[in-house]
C-alpha atoms as a PDB file:
ATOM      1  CA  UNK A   1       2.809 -39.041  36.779  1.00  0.00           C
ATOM      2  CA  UNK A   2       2.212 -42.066  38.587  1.00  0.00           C
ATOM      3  CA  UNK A   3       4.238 -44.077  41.369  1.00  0.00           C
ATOM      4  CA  UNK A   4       4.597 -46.650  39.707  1.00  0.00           C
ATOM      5  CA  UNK A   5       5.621 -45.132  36.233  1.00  0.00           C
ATOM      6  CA  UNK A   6       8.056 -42.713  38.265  1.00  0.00           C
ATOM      7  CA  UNK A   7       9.312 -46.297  39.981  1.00  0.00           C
ATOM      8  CA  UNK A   8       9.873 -48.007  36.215  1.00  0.00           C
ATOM      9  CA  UNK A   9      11.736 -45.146  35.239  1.00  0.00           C
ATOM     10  CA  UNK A  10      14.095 -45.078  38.629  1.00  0.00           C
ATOM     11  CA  UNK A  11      14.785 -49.396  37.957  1.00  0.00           C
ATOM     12  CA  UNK A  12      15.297 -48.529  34.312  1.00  0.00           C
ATOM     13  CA  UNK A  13      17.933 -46.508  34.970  1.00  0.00           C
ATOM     14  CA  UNK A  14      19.845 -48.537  37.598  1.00  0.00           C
ATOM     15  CA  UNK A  15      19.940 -51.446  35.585  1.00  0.00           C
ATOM     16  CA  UNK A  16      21.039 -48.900  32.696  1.00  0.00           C
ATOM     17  CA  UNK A  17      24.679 -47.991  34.811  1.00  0.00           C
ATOM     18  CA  UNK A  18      24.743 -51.146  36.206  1.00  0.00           C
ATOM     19  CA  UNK A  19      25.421 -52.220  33.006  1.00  0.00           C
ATOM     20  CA  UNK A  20      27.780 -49.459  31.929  1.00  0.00           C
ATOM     21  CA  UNK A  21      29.375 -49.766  35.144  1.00  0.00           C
ATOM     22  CA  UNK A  22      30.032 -53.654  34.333  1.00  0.00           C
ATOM     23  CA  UNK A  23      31.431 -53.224  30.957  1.00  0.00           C
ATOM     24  CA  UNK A  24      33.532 -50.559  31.990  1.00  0.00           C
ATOM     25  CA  UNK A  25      35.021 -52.409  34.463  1.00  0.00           C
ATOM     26  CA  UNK A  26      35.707 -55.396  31.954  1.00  0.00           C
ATOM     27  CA  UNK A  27      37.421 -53.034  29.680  1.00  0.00           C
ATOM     28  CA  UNK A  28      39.494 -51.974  32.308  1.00  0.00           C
ATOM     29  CA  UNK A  29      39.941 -55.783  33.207  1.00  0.00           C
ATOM     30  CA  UNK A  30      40.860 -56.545  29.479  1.00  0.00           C
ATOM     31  CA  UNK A  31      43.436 -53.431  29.151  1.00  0.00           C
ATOM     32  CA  UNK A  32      45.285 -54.393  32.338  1.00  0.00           C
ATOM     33  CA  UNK A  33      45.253 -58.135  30.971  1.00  0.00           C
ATOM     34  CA  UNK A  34      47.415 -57.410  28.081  1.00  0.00           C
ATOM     35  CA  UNK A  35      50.270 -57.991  29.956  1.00  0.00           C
ATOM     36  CA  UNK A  36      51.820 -60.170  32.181  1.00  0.00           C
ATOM     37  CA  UNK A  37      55.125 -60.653  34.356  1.00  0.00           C
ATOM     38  CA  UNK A  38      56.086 -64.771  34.993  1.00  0.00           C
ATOM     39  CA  UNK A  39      59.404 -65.768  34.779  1.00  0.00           C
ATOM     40  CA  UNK A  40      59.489 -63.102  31.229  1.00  0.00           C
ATOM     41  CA  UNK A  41      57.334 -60.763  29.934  1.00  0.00           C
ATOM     42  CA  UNK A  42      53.853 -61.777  27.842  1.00  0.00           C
ATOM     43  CA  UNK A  43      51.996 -59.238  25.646  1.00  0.00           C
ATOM     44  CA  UNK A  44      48.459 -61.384  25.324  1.00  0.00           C
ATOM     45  CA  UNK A  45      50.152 -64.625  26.103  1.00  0.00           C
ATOM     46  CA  UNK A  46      52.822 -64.270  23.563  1.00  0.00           C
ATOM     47  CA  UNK A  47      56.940 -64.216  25.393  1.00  0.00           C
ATOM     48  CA  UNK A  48      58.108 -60.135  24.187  1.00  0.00           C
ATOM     49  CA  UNK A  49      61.661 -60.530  22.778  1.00  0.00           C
ATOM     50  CA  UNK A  50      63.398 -57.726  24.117  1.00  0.00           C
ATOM     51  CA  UNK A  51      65.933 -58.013  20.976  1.00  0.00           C
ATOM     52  CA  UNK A  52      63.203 -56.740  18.188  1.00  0.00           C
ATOM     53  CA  UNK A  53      61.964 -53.308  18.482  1.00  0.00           C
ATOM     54  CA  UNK A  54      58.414 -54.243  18.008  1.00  0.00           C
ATOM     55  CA  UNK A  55      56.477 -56.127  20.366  1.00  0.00           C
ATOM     56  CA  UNK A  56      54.316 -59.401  18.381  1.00  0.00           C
ATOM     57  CA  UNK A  57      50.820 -57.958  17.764  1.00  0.00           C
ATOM     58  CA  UNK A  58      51.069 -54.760  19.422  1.00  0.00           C
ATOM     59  CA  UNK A  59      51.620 -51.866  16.802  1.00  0.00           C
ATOM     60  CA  UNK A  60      52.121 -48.731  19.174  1.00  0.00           C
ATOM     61  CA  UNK A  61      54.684 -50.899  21.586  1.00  0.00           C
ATOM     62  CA  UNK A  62      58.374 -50.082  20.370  1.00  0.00           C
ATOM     63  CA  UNK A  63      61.355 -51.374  22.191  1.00  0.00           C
ATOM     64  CA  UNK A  64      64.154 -49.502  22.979  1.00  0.00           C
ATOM     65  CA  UNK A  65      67.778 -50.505  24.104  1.00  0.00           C
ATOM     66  CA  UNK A  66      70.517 -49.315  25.434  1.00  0.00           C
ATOM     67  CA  UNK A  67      74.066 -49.539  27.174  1.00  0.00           C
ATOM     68  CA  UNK A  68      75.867 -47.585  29.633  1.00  0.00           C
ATOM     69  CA  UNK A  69      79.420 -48.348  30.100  1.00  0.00           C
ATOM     70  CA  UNK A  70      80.494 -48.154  34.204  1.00  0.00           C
ATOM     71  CA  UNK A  71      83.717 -49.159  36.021  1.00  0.00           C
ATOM     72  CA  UNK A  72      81.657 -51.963  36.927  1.00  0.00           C
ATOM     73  CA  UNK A  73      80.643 -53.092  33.588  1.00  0.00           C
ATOM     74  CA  UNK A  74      78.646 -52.791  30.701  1.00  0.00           C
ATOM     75  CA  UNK A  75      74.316 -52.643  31.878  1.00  0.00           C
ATOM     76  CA  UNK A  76      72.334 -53.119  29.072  1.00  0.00           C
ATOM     77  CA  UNK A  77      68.882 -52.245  29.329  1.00  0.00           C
ATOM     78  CA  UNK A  78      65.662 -52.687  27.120  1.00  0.00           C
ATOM     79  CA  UNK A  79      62.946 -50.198  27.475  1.00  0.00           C
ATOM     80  CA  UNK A  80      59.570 -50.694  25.975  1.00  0.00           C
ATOM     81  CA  UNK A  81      57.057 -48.682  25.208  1.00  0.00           C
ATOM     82  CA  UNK A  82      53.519 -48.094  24.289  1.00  0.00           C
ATOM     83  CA  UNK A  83      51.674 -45.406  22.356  1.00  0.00           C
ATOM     84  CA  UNK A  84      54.702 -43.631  24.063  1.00  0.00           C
ATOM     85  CA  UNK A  85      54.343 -44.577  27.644  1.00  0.00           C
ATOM     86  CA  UNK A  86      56.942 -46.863  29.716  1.00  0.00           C
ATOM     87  CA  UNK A  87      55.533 -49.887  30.004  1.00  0.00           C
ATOM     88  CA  UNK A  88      58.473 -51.824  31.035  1.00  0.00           C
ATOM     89  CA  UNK A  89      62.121 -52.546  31.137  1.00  0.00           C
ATOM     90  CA  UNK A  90      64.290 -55.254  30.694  1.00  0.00           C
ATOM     91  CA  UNK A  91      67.637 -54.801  32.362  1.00  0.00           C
ATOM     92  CA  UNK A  92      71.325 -56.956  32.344  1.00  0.00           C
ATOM     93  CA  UNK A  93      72.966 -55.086  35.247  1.00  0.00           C
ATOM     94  CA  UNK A  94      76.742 -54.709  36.237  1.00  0.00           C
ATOM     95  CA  UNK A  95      75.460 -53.828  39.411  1.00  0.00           C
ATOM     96  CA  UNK A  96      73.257 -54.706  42.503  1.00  0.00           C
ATOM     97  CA  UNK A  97      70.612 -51.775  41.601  1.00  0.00           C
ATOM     98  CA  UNK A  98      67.236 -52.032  40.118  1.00  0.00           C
ATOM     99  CA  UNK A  99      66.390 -48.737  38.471  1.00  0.00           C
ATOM    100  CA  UNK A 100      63.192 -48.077  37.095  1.00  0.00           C
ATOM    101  CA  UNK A 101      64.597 -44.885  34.420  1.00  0.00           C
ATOM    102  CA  UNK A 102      60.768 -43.764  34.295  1.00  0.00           C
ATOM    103  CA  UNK A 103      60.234 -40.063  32.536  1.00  0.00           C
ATOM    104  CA  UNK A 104      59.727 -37.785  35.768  1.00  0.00           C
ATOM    105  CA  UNK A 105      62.176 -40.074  38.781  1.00  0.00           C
ATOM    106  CA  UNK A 106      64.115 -42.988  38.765  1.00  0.00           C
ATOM    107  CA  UNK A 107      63.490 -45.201  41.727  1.00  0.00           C
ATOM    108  CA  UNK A 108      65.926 -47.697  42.504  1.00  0.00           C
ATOM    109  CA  UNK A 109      66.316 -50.421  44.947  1.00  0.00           C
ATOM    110  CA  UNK A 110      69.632 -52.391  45.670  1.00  0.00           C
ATOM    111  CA  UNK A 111      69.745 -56.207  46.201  1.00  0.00           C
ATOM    112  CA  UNK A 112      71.736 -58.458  48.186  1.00  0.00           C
ATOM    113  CA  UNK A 113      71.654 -62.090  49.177  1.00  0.00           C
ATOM    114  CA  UNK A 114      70.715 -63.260  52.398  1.00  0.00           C
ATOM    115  CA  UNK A 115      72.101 -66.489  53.507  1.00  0.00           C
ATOM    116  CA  UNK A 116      68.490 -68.364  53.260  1.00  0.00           C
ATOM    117  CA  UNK A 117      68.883 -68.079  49.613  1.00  0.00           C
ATOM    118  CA  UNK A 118      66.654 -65.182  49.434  1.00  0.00           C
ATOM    119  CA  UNK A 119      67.271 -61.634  47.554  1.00  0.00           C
ATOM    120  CA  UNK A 120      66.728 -58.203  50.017  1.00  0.00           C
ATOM    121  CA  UNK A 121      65.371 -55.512  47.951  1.00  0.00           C
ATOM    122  CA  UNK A 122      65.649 -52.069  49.807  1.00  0.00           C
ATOM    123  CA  UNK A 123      66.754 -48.253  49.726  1.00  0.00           C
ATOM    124  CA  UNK A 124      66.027 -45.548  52.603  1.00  0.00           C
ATOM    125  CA  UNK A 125      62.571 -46.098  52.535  1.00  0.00           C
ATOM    126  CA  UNK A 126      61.280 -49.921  51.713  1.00  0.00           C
ATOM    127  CA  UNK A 127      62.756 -53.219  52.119  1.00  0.00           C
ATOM    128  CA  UNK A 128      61.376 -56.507  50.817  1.00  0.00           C
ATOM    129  CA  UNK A 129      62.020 -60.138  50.215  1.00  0.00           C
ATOM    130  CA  UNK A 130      62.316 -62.156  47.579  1.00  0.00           C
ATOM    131  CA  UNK A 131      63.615 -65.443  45.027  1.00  0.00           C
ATOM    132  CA  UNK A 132      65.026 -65.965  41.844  1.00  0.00           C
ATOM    133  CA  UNK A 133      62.199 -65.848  39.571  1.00  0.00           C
ATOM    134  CA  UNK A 134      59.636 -64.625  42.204  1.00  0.00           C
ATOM    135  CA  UNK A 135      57.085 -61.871  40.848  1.00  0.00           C
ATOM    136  CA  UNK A 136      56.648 -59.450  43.269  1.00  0.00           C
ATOM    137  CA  UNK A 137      54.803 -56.180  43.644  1.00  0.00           C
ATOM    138  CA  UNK A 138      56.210 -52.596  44.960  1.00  0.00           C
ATOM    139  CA  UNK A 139      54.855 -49.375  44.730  1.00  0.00           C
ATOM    140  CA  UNK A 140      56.935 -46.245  44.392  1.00  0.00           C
ATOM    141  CA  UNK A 141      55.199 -42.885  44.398  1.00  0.00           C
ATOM    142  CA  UNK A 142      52.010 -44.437  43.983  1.00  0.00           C
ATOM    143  CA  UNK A 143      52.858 -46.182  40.939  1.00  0.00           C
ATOM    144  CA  UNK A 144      52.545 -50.276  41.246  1.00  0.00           C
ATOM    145  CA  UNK A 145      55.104 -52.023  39.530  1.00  0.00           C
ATOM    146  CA  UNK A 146      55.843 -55.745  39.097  1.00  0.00           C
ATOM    147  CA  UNK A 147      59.029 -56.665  39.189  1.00  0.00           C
ATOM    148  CA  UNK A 148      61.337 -60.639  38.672  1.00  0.00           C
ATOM    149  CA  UNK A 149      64.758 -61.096  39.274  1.00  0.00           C
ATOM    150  CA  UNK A 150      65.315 -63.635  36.687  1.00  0.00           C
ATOM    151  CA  UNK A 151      69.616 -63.997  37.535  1.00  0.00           C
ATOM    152  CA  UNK A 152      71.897 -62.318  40.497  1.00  0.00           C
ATOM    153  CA  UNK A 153      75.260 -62.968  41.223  1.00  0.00           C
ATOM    154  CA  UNK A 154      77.295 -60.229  43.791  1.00  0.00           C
ATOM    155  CA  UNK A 155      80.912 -60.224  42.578  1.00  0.00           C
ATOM    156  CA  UNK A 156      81.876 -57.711  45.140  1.00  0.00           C
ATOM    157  CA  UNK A 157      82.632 -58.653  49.032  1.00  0.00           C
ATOM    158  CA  UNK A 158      79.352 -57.952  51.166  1.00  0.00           C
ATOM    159  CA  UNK A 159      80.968 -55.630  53.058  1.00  0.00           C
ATOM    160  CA  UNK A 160      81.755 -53.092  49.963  1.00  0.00           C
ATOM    161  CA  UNK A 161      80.436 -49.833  49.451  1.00  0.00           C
ATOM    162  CA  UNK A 162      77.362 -49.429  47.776  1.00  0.00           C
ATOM    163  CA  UNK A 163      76.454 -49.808  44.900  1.00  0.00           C
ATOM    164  CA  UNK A 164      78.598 -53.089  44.673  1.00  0.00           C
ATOM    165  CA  UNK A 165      79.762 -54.868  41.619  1.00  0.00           C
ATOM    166  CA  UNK A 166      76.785 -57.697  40.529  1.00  0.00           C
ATOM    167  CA  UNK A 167      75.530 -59.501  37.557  1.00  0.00           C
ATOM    168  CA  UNK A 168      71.669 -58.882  37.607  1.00  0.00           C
ATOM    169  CA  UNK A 169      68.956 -59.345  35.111  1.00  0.00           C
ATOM    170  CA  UNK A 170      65.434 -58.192  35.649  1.00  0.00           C
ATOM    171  CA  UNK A 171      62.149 -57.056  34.224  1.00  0.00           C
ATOM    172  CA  UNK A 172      59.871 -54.464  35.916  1.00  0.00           C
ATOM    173  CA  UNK A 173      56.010 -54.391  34.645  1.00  0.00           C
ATOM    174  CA  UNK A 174      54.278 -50.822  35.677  1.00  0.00           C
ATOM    175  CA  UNK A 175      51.324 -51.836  36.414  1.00  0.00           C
ATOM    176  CA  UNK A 176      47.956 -48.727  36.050  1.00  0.00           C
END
């Protein structure tokens, strides 16, 4: 064998992964796209309505909802699914808790309002910072989710015992 025949072969099959590599990535890319967390939930740029149990042009997404009565209130949350993984939830809380009800943990952060007008997200380990309507990303257990507080209103003093009484709706995206 020659150099240069051995040196064809080696270029040949760079460009060959290269090119796997690339469209791998871009399916990736496209599977991730799917979805997207604004102000409400898109499934390929079309608004999911959480009332339905099927999401608009997805065939293995199914929505399911719930309510838990509390003290506090009635939460009502809508969970969807697809090709039976959590994909995201839609919650109406009666209390000042995100919780993430994901099959192995539940992770959960409270909220308050600071007096800027700005929402505190925290629990033992993480605090962050926030608006109304403000997408923003946390990671628990290595998991990245997107998350939008779309309404919160305490109802409780600020000096009550946690949890503390709240009207809160949000939508959490897990994001792969």
């Amino acid at each position: 064998m020659s150099y240069r025949f051995i040196k064809a072969a080696l270029l040949q099959g760079a460009i060959i992964c290269l090119v796997a590599a690339c469209s791998q990535g871009a399916i990736n890319k496209a599977s991730s796209s799917e979805w997207l967390l604004t102000d409400a939930l898109y499934y390929n740029n079309k608004p999911v309505n959480w009332q339905q149990r099927r999401v608009n042009g997805c065939s293995t997404c199914l929505i399911q909802n719930d309510s838990v009565l509390q003290p506090e209130g009635i939460t009502r949350f809508y969970t969807l699914y697809k090709d039976g993984e959590w994909v995201a939830v839609q919650e109406q809380s009666s209390l000042n808790v995100i919780r993430l009800k994901l099959p192995l943990h539940t992770p959960y952060l409270y909220v308050e309002q600071l007096g800027n007008g700005e929402l505190k997200l925290f629990n033992q380990q993480h605090t962050y910072k926030t608006k109304i309507g403000e997408v923003i990303n946390i990671t628990f257990k290595k998991q990245l989710f997107s998350i939008v507080i779309t309404a919160f209103t305490l109802q409780d003093e600020k000096n009550a015992a946690l949890p503390r009484r709240a009207r809160l709706n949000y939508t959490a995206l897990k994001i792969k």
